[in-house]
PDB file of N, CA and C in Angstrom:
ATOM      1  N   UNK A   1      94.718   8.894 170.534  1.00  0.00           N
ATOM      2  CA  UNK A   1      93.754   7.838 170.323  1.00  0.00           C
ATOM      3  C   UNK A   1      92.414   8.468 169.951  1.00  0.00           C
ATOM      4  N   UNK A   2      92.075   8.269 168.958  1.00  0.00           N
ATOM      5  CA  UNK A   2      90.379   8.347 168.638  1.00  0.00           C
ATOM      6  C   UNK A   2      89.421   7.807 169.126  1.00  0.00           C
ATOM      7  N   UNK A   3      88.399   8.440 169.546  1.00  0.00           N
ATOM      8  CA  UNK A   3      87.201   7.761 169.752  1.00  0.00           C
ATOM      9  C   UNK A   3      86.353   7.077 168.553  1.00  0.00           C
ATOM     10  N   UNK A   4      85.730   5.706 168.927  1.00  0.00           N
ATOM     11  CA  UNK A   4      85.006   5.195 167.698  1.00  0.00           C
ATOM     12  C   UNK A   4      83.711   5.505 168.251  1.00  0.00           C
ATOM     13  N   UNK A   5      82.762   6.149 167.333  1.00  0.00           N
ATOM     14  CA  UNK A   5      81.680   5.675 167.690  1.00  0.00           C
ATOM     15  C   UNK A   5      80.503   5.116 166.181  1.00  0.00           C
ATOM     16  N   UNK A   6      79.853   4.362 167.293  1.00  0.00           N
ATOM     17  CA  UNK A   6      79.298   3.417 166.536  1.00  0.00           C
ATOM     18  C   UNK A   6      78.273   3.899 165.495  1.00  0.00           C
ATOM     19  N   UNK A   7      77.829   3.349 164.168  1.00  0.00           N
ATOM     20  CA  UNK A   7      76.786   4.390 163.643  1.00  0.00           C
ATOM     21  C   UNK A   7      75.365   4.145 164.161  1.00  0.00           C
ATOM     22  N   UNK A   8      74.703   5.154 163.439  1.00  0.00           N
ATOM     23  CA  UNK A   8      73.334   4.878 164.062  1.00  0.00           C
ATOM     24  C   UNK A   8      72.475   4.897 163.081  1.00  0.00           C
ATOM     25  N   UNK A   9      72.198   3.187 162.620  1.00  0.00           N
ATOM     26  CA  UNK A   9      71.659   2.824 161.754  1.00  0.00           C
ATOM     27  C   UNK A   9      69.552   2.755 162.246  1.00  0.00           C
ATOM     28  N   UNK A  10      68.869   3.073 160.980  1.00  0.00           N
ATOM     29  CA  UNK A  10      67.821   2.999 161.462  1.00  0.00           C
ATOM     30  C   UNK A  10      67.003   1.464 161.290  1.00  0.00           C
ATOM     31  N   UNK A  11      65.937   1.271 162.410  1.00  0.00           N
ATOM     32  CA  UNK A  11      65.488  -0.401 162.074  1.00  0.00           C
ATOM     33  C   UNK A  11      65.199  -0.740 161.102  1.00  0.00           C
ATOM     34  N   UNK A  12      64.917   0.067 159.728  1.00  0.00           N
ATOM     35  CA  UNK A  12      64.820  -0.627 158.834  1.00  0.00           C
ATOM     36  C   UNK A  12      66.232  -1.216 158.185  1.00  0.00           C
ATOM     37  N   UNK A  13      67.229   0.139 158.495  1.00  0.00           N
ATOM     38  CA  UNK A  13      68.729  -0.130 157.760  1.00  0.00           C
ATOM     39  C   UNK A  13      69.246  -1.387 158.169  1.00  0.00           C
ATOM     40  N   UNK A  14      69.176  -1.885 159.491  1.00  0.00           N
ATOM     41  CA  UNK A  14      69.568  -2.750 159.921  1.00  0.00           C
ATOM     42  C   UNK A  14      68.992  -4.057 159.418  1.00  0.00           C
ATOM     43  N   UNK A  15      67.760  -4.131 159.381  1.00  0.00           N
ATOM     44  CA  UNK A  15      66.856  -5.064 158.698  1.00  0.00           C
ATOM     45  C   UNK A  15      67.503  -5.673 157.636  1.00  0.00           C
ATOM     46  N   UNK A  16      67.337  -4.319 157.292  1.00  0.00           N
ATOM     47  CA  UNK A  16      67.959  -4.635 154.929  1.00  0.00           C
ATOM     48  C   UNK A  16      69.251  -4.695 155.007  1.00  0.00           C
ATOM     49  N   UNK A  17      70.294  -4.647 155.792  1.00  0.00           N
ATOM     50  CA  UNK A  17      71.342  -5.258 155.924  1.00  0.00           C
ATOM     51  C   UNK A  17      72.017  -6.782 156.653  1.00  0.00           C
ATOM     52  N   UNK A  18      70.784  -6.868 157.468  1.00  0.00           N
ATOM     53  CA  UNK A  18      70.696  -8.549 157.948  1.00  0.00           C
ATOM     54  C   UNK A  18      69.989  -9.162 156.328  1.00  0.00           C
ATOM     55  N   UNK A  19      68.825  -8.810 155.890  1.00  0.00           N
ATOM     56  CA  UNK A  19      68.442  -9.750 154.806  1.00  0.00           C
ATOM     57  C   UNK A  19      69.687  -9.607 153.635  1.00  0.00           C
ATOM     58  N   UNK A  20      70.088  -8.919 153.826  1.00  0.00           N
ATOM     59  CA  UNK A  20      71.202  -8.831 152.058  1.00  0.00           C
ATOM     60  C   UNK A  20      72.399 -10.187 152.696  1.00  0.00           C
ATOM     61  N   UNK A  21      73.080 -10.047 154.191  1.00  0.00           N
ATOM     62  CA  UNK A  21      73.738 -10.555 154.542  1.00  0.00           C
ATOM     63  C   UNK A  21      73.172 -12.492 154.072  1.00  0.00           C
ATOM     64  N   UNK A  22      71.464 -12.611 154.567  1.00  0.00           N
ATOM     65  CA  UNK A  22      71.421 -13.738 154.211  1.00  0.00           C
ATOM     66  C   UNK A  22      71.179 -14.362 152.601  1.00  0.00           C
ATOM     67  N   UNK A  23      70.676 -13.168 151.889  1.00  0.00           N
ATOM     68  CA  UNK A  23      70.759 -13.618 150.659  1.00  0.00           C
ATOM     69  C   UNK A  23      72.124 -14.039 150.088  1.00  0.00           C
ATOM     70  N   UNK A  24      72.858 -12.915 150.691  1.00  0.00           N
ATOM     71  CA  UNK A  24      74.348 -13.297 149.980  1.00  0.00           C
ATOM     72  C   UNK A  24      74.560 -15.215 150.050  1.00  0.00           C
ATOM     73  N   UNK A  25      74.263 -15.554 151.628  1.00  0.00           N
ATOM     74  CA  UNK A  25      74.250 -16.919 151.806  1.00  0.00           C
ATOM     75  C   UNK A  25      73.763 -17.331 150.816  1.00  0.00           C
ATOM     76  N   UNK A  26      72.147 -17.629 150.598  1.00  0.00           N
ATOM     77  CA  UNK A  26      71.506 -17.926 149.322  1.00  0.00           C
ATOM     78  C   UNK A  26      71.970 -18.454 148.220  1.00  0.00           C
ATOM     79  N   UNK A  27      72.107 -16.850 147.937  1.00  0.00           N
ATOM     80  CA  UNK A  27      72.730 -16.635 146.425  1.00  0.00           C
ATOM     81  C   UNK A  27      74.138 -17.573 146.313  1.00  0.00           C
ATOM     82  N   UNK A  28      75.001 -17.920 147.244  1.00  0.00           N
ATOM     83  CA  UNK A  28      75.948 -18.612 147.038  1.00  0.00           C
ATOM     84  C   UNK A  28      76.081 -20.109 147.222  1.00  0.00           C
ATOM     85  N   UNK A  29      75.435 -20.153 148.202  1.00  0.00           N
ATOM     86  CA  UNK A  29      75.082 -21.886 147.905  1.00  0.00           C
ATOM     87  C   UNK A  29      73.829 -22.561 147.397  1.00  0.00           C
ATOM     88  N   UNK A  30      72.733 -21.627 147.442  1.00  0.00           N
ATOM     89  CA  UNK A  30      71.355 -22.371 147.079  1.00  0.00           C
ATOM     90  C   UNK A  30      71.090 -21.614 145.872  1.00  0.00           C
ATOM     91  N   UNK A  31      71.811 -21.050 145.152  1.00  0.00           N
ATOM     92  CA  UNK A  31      71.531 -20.114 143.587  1.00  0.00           C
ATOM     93  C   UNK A  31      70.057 -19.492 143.743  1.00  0.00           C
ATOM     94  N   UNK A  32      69.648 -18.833 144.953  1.00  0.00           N
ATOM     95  CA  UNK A  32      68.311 -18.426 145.069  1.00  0.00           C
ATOM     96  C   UNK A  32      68.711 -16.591 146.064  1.00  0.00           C
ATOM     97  N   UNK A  33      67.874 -16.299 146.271  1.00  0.00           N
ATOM     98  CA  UNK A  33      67.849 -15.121 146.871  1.00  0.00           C
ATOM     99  C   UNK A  33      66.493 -14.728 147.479  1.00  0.00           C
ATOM    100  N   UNK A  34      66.981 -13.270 148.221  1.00  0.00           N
ATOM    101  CA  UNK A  34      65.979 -13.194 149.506  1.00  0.00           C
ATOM    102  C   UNK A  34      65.856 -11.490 149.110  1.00  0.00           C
ATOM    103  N   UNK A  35      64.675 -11.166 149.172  1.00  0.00           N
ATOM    104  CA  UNK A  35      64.813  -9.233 148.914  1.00  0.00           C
ATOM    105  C   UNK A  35      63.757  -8.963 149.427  1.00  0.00           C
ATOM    106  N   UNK A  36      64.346  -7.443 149.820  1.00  0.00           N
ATOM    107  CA  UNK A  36      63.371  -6.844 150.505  1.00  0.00           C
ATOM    108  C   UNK A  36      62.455  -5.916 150.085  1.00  0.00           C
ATOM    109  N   UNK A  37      60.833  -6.173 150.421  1.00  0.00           N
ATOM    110  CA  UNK A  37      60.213  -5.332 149.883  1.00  0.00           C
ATOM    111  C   UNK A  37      59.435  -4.443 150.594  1.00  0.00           C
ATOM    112  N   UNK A  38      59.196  -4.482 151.815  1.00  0.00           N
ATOM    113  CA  UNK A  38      58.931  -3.592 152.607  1.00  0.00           C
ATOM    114  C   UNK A  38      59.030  -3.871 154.230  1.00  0.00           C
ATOM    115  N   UNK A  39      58.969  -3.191 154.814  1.00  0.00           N
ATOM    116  CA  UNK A  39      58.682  -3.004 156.449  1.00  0.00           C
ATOM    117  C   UNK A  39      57.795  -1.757 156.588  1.00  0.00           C
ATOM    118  N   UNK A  40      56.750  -2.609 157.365  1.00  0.00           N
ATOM    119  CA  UNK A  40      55.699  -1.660 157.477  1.00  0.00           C
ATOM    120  C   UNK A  40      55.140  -2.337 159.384  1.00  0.00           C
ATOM    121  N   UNK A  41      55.427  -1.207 160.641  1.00  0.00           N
ATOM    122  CA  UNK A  41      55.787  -1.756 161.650  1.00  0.00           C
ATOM    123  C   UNK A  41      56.347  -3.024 162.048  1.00  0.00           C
ATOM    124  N   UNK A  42      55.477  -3.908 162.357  1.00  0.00           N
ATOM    125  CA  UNK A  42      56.290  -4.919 162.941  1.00  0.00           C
ATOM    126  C   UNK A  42      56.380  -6.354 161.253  1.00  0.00           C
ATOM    127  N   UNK A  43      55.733  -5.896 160.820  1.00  0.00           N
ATOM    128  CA  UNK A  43      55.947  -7.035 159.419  1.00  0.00           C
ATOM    129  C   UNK A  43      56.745  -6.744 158.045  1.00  0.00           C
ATOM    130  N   UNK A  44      57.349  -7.447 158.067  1.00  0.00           N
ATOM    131  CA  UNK A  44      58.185  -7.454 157.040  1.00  0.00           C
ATOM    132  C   UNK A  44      57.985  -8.239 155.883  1.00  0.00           C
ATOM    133  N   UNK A  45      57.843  -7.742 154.597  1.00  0.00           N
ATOM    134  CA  UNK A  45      57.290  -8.651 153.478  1.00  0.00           C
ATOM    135  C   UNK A  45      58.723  -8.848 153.032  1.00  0.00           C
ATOM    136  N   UNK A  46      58.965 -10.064 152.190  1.00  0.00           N
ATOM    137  CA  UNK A  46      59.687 -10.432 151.318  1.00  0.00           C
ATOM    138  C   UNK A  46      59.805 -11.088 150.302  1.00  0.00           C
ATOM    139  N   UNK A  47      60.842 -11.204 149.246  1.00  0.00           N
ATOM    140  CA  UNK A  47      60.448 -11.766 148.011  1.00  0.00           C
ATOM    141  C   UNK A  47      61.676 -12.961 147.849  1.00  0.00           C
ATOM    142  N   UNK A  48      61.229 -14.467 147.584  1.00  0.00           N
ATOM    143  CA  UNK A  48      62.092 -14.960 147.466  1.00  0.00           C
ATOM    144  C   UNK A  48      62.238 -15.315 145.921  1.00  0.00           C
ATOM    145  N   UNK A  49      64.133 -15.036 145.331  1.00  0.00           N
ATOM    146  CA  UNK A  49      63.959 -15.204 143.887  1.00  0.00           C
ATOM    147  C   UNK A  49      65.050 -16.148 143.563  1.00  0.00           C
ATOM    148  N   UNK A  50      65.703 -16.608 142.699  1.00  0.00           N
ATOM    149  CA  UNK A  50      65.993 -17.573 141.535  1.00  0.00           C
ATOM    150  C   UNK A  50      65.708 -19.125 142.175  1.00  0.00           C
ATOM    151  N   UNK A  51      66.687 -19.915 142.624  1.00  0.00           N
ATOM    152  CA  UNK A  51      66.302 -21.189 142.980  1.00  0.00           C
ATOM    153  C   UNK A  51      65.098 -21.306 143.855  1.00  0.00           C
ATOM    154  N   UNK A  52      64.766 -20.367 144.504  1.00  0.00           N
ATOM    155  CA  UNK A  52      64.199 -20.155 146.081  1.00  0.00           C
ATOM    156  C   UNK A  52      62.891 -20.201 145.594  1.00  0.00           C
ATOM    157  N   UNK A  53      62.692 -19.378 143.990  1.00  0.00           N
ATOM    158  CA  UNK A  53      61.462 -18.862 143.959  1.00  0.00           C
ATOM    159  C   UNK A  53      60.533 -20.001 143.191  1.00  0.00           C
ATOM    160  N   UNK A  54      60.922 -21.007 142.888  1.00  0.00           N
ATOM    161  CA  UNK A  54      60.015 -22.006 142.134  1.00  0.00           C
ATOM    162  C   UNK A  54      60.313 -23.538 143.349  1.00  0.00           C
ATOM    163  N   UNK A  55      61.079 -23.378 144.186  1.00  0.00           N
ATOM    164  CA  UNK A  55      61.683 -24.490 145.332  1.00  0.00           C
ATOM    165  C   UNK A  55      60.222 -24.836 146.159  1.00  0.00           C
ATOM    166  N   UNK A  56      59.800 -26.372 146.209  1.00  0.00           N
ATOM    167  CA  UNK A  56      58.975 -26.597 147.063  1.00  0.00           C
ATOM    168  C   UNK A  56      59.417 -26.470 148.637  1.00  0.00           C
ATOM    169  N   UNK A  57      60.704 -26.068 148.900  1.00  0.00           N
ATOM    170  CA  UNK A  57      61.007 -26.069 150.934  1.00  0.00           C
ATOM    171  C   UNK A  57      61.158 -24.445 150.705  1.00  0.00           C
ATOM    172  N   UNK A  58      60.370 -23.859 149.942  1.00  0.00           N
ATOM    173  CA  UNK A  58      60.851 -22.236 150.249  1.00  0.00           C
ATOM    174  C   UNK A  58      60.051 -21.842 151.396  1.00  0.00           C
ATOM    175  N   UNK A  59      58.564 -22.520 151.701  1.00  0.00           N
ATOM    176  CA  UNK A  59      57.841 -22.054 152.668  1.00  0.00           C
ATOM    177  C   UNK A  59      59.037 -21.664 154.014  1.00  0.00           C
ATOM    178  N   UNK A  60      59.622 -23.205 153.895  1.00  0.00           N
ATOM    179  CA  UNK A  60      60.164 -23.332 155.039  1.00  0.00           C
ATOM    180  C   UNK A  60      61.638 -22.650 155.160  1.00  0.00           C
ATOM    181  N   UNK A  61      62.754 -22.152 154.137  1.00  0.00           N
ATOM    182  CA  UNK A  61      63.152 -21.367 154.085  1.00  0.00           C
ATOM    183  C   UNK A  61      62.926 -19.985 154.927  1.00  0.00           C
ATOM    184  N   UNK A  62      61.521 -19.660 154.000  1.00  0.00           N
ATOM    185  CA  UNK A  62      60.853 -18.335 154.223  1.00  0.00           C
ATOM    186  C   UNK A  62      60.771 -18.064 155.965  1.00  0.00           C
ATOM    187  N   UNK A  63      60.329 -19.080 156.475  1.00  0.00           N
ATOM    188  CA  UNK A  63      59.771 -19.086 158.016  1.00  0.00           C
ATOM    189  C   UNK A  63      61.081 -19.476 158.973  1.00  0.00           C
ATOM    190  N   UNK A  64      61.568 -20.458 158.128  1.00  0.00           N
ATOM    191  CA  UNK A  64      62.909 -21.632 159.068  1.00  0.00           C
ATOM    192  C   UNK A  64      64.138 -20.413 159.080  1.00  0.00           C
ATOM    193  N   UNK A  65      64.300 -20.318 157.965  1.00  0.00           N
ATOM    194  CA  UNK A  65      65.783 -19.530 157.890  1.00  0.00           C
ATOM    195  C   UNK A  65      65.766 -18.532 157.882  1.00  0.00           C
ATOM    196  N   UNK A  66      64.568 -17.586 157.212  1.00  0.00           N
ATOM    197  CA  UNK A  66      64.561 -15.870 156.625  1.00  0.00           C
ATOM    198  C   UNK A  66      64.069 -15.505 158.420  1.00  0.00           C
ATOM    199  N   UNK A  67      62.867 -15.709 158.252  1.00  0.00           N
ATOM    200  CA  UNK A  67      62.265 -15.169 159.663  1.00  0.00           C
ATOM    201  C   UNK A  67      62.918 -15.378 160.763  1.00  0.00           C
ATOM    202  N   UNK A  68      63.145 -16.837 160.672  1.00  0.00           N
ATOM    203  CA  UNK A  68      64.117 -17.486 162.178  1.00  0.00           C
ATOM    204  C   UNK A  68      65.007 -16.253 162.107  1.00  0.00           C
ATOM    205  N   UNK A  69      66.295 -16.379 161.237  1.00  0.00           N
ATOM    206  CA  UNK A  69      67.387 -15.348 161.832  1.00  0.00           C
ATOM    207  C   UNK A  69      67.225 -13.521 161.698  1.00  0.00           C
ATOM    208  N   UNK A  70      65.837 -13.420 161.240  1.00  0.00           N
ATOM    209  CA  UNK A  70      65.362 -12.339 161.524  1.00  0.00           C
ATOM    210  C   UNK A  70      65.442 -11.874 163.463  1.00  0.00           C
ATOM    211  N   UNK A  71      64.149 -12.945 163.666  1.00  0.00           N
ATOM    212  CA  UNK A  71      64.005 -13.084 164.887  1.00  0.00           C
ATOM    213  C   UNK A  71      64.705 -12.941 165.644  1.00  0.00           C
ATOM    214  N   UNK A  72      65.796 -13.148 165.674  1.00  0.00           N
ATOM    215  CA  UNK A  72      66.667 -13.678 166.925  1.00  0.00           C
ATOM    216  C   UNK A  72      67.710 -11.749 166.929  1.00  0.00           C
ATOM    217  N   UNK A  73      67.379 -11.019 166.038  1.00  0.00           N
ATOM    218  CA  UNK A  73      67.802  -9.870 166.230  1.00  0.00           C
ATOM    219  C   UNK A  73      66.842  -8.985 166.598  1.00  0.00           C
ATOM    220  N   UNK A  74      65.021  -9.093 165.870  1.00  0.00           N
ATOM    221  CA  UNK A  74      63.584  -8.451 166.078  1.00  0.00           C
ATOM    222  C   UNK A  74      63.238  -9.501 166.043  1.00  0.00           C
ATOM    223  N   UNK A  75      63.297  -9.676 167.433  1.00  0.00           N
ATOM    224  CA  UNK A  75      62.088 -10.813 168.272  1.00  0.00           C
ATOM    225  C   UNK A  75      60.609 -10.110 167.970  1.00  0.00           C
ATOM    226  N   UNK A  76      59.867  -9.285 167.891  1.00  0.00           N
ATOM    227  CA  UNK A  76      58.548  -9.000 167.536  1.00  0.00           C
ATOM    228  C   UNK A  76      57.963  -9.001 165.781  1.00  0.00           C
ATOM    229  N   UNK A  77      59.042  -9.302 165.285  1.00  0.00           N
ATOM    230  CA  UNK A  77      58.779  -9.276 163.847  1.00  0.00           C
ATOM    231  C   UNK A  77      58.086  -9.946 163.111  1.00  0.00           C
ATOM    232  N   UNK A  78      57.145  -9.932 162.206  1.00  0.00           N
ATOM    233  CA  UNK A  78      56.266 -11.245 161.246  1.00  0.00           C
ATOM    234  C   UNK A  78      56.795 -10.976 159.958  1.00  0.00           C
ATOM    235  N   UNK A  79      57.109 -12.024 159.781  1.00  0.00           N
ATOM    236  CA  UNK A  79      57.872 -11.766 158.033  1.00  0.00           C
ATOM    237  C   UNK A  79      56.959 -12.572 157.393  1.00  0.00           C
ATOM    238  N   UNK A  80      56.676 -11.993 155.945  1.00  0.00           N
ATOM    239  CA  UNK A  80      55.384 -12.946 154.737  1.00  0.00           C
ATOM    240  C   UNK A  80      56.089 -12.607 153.681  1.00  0.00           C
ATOM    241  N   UNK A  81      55.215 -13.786 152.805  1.00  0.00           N
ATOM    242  CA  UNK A  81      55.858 -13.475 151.428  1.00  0.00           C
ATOM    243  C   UNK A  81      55.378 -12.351 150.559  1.00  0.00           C
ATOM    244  N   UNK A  82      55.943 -11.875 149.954  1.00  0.00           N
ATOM    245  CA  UNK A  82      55.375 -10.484 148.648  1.00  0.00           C
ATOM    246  C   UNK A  82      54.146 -11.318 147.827  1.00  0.00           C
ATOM    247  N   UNK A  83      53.547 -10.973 147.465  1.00  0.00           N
ATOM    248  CA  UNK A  83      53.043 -11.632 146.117  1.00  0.00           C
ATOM    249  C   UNK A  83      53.581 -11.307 145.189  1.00  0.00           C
TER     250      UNK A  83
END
């Protein structure tokens, strides 16, 4: 029997692999997307693009859905938009 061990991803890796996970969502039902453009300590900028990026509920996207399920993995996190 082998031992598994787990990898050891760094907080940003993990980050940019929770946001790709939700863009994929996005991108498949709302034809929009979510990318990442930086982490710089506790804030995280992001860019929202195709449907997302001209959508009047993106604020709330941005805060409701991006940040929310940010949160709930980095509870200390502030996510904003890129310019």
């Amino acid at each position: 029997m082998t031992n598994h061990v787990a990898p050891n991803y760094s907080r940003e890796e993990q980050i940019r692999g929770l946001i790709e996970q939700i863009s994929a969502y996005i991108e498949q039902f709302h034809h929009g997307s979510v990318e990442l453009i930086s982490v710089e300590g506790n804030t995280i900028k992001v860019r929202l693009g195709g449907a997302c990026s001209e959508c009047e509920l993106s604020t709330q996207t941005l805060q409701g859905w991006v940040a929310g399920t940010l949160r709930q993995f980095f509870p200390d996190v502030n996510v904003i938009a890129a310019e």
